[in-house]
Protein backbone atom coordinates (compact mmCIF):
# COMPACT_ATOMS: atom_id res chain seq x y z
CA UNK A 1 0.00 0.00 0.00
CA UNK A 2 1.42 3.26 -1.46
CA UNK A 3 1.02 5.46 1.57
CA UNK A 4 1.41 9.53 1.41
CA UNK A 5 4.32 11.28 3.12
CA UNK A 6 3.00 13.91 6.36
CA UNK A 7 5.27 16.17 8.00
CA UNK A 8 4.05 16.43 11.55
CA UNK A 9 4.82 19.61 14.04
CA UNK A 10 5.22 18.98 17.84
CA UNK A 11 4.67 22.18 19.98
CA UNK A 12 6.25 20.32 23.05
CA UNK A 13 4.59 21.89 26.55
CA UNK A 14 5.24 20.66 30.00
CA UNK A 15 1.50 19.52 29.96
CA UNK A 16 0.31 19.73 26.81
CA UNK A 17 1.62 19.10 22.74
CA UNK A 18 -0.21 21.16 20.46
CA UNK A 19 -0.21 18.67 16.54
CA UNK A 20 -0.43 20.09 13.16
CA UNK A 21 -0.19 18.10 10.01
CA UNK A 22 1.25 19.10 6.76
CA UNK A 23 0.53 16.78 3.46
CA UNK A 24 2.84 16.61 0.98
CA UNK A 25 0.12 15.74 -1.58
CA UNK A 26 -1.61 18.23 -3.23
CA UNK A 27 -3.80 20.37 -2.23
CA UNK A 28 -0.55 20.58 0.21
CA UNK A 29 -2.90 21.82 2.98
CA UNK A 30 -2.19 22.37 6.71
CA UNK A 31 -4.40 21.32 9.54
CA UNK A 32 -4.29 21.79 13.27
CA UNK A 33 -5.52 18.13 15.10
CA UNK A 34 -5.71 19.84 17.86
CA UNK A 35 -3.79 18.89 21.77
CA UNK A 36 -2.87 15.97 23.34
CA UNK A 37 -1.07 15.20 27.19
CA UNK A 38 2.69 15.25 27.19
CA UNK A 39 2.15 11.32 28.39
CA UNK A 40 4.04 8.30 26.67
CA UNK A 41 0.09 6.61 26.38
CA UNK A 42 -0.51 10.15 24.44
CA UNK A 43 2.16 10.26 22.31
CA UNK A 44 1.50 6.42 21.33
CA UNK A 45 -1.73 6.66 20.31
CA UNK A 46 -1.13 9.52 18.31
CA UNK A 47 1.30 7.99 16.48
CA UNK A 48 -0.37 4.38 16.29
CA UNK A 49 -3.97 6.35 14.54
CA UNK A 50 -1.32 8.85 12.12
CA UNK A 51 0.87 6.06 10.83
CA UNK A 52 -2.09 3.71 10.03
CA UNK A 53 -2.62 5.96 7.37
CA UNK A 54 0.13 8.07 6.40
CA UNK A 55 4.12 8.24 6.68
CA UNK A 56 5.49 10.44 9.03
CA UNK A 57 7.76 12.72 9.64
CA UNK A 58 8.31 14.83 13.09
CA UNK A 59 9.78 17.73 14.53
CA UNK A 60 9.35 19.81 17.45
CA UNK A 61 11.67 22.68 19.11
CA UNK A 62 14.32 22.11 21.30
CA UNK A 63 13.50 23.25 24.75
CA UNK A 64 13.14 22.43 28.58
CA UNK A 65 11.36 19.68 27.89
CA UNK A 66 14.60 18.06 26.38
CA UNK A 67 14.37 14.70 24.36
CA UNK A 68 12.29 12.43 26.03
CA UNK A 69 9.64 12.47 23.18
CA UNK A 70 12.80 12.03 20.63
CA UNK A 71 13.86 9.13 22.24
CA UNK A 72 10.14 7.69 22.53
CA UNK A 73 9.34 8.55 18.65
CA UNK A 74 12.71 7.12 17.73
CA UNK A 75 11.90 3.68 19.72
CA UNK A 76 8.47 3.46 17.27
CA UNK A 77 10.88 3.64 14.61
CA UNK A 78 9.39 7.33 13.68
CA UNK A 79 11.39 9.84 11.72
CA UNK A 80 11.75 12.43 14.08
CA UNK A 81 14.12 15.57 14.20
CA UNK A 82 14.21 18.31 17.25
CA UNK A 83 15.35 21.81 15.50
CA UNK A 84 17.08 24.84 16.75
CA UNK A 85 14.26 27.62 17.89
CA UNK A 86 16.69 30.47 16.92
CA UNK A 87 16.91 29.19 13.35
CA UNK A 88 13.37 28.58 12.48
CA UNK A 89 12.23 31.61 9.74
CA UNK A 90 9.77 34.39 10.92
CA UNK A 91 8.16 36.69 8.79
CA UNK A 92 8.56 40.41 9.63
CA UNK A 93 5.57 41.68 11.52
CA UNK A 94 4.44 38.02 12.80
CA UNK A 95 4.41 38.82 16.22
CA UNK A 96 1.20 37.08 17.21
CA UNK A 97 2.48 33.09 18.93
CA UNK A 98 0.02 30.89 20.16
CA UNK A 99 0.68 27.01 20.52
CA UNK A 100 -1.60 26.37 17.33
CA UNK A 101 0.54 28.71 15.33
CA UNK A 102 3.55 27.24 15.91
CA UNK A 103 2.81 24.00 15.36
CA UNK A 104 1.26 24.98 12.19
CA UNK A 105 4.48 26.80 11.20
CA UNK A 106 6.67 24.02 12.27
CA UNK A 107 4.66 21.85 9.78
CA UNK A 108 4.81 24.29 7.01
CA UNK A 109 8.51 24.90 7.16
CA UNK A 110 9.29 20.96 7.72
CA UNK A 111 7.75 20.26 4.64
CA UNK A 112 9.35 23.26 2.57
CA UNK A 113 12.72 22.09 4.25
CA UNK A 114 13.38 25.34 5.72
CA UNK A 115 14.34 23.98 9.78
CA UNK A 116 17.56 23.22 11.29
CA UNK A 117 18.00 20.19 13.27
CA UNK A 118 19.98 19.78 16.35
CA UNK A 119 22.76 17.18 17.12
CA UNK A 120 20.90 15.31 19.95
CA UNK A 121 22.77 13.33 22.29
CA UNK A 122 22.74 10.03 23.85
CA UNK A 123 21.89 9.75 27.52
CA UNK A 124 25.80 9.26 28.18
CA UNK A 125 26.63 12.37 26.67
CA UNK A 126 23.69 14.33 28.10
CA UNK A 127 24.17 12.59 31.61
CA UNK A 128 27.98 14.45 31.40
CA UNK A 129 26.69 17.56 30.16
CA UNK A 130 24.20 17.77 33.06
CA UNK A 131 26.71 16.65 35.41
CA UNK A 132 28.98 20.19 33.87
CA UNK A 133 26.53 22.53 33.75
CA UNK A 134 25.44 21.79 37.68
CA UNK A 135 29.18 21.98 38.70
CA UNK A 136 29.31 25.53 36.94
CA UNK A 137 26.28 26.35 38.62
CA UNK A 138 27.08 25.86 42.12
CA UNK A 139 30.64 26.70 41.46
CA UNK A 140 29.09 30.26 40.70
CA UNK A 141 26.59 30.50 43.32
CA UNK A 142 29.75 29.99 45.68
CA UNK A 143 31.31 32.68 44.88
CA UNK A 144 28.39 34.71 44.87
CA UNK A 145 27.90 33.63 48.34
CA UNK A 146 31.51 34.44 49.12
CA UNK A 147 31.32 37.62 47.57
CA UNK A 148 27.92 38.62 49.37
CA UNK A 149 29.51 37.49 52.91
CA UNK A 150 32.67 39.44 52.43
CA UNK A 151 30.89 42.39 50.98
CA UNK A 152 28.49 42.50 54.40
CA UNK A 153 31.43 42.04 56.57
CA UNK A 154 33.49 44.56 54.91
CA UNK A 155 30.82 47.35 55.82
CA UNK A 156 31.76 46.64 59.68
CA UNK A 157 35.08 47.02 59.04
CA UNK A 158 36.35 43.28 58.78
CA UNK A 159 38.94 43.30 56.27
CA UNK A 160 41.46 39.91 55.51
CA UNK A 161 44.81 39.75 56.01
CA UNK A 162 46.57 40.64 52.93
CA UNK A 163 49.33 38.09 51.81
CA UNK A 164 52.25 40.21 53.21
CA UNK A 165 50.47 39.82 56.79
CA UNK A 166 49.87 36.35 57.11
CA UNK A 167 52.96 35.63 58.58
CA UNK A 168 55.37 32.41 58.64
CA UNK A 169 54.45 28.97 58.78
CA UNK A 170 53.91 26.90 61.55
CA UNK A 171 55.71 24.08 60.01
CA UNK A 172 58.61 25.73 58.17
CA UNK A 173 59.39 29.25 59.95
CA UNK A 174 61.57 30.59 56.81
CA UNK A 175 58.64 29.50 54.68
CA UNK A 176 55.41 31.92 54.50
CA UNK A 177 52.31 30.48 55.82
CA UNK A 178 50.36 28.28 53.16
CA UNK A 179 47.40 29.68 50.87
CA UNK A 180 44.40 27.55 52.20
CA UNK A 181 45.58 28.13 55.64
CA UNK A 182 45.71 31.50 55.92
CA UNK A 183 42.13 31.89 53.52
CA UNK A 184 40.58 29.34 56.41
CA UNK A 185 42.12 31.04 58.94
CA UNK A 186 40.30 34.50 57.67
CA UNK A 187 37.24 32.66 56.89
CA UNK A 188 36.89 31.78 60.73
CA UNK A 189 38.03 35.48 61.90
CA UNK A 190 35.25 36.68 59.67
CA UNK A 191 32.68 34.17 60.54
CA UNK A 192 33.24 35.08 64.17
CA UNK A 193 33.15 38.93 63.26
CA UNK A 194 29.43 37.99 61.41
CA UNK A 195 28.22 35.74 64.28
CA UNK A 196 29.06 39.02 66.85
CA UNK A 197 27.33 41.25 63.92
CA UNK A 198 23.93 39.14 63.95
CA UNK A 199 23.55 38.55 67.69
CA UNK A 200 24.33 42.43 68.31
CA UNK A 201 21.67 43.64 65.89
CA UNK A 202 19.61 40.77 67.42
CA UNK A 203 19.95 42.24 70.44
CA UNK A 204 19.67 46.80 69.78
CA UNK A 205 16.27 45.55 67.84
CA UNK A 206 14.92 43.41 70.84
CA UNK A 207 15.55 46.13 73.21
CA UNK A 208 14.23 48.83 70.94
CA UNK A 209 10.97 46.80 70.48
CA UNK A 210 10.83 46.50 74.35
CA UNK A 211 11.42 49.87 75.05
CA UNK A 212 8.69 50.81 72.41
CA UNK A 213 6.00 53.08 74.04
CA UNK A 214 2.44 51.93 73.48
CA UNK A 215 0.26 53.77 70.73
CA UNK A 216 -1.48 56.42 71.02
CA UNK A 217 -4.77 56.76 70.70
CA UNK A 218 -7.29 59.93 69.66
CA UNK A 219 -8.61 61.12 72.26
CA UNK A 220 -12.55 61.16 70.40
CA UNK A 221 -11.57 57.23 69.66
CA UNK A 222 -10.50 56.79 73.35
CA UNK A 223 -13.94 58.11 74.82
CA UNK A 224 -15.74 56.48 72.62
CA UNK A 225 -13.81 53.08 73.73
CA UNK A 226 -14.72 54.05 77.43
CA UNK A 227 -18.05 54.72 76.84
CA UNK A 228 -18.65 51.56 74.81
CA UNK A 229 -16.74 49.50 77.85
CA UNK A 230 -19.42 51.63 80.47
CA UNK A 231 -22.34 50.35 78.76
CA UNK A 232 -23.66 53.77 78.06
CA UNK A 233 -24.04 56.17 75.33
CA UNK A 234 -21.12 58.61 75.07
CA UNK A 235 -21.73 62.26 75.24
CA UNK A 236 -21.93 64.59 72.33
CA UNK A 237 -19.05 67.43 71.47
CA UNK A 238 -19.55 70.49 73.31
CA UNK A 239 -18.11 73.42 71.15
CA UNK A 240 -15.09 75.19 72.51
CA UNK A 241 -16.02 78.10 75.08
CA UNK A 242 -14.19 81.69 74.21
CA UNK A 243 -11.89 81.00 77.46
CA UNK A 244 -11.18 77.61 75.91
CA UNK A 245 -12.96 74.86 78.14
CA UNK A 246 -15.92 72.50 77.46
């Protein structure tokens, strides 16, 4: 059975995949199926009532979703290809993006061979990658951390030693004291210096909240209050007399 070629366009949600279909066939239209779960069950049957009838061809966008539905399509022996966002053509003035749109645009271009695809790794390679990128990640949000901590202690004053002050070694007296432990002995100085910084503010804010007077009150509030608590009516404002009583 001579089947026709589709080229299908994946607009890959966390939730959600928005399909569009583009025949090769004339009248070469292009039709939005509508959305289906990002579930493998989803994805399956999709695939299983498309390929009963046509050949396929898929691409989606490379994004935080990464290639799970790559690897899935690619099990089901599915042509499938995830392109580069940056690359795909716009048109000028087509600002309007909805998920229907560009799944029908990832169709159109597919089939006009206008997309890019991306190298996509194997889990290996993508296991190492991940394993990279979170070292550079906490590797920077260290030395934020260390920058934030000296910058706070350097308002009260609590400079380190520089390297001309660190003095000789304990274990060789010619020999200047080592780098890591002079930079651990200023890291202790300076957590001392922010543990005495903390429980001193700790302290001036407890006693200020203590030492707090009470609020004041309007006076027309306050008789109303004590006439409410008396269980009678309160009087009404007398004006002010020319000698300036009641």
């Amino acid at each position: 059975m001579n089947q026709s070629m589709v080229y299908v366009g994946l607009d890959v949600h966390k939730e959600t995949i928005a399909v569009a279909v583009a025949h090769q066939d004339p009248p070469l239209q292009v039709e939005h199926l509508g959305e289906i779960a990002n579930r493998r069950e989803a994805i399956r049957k999709l695939i299983d009532k498309l390929g009963a009838r046509y050949r396929l061809r898929v691409c989606y966008e490379a994004g935080p979703c990464g290639y799970a539905v790559y690897r899935q399509l690619h099990a089901m022996k599915v042509d499938c290809i995830v392109v580069a966002p940056s690359l795909v053509p716009v048109r000028p003035g087509d600002r309007v993006k909805t998920d229907r749109r560009d799944a029908l645009k990832l169709a159109r271009h597919f089939r006009s061979g206008e997309l890019t695809p991306v190298w996509v790794p194997d889990p290996t390679h993508e296991a190492l990658r991940n394993l990279t990128r979170l070292r550079a990640t906490a590797h920077h949000d260290r030395t934020r951390a260390r920058h934030r901590l000296s910058k706070f202690l350097l308002k009260g004053g609590n400079v380190p030693p520089l390297a001309s002050d660190r003095g000789p070694s304990a274990i060789a007296p010619g020999r200047p004291r080592s780098r890591s432990s002079s930079r651990s002995t200023c890291w202790c100085a300076m957590t001392t210096s922010l543990k005495s910084s903390i429980t001193r503010t700790v302290s001036v804010v407890s006693t200020r909240r203590s030492n707090r007077p009470p609020p004041r009150v309007p006076w027309r509030r306050a008789s109303l209050h004590c006439a409410a608590c008396a269980g009678s009516r309160p009087s009404p404002l007398r004006p002010w007399s020319q000698n300036g009583e009641r």
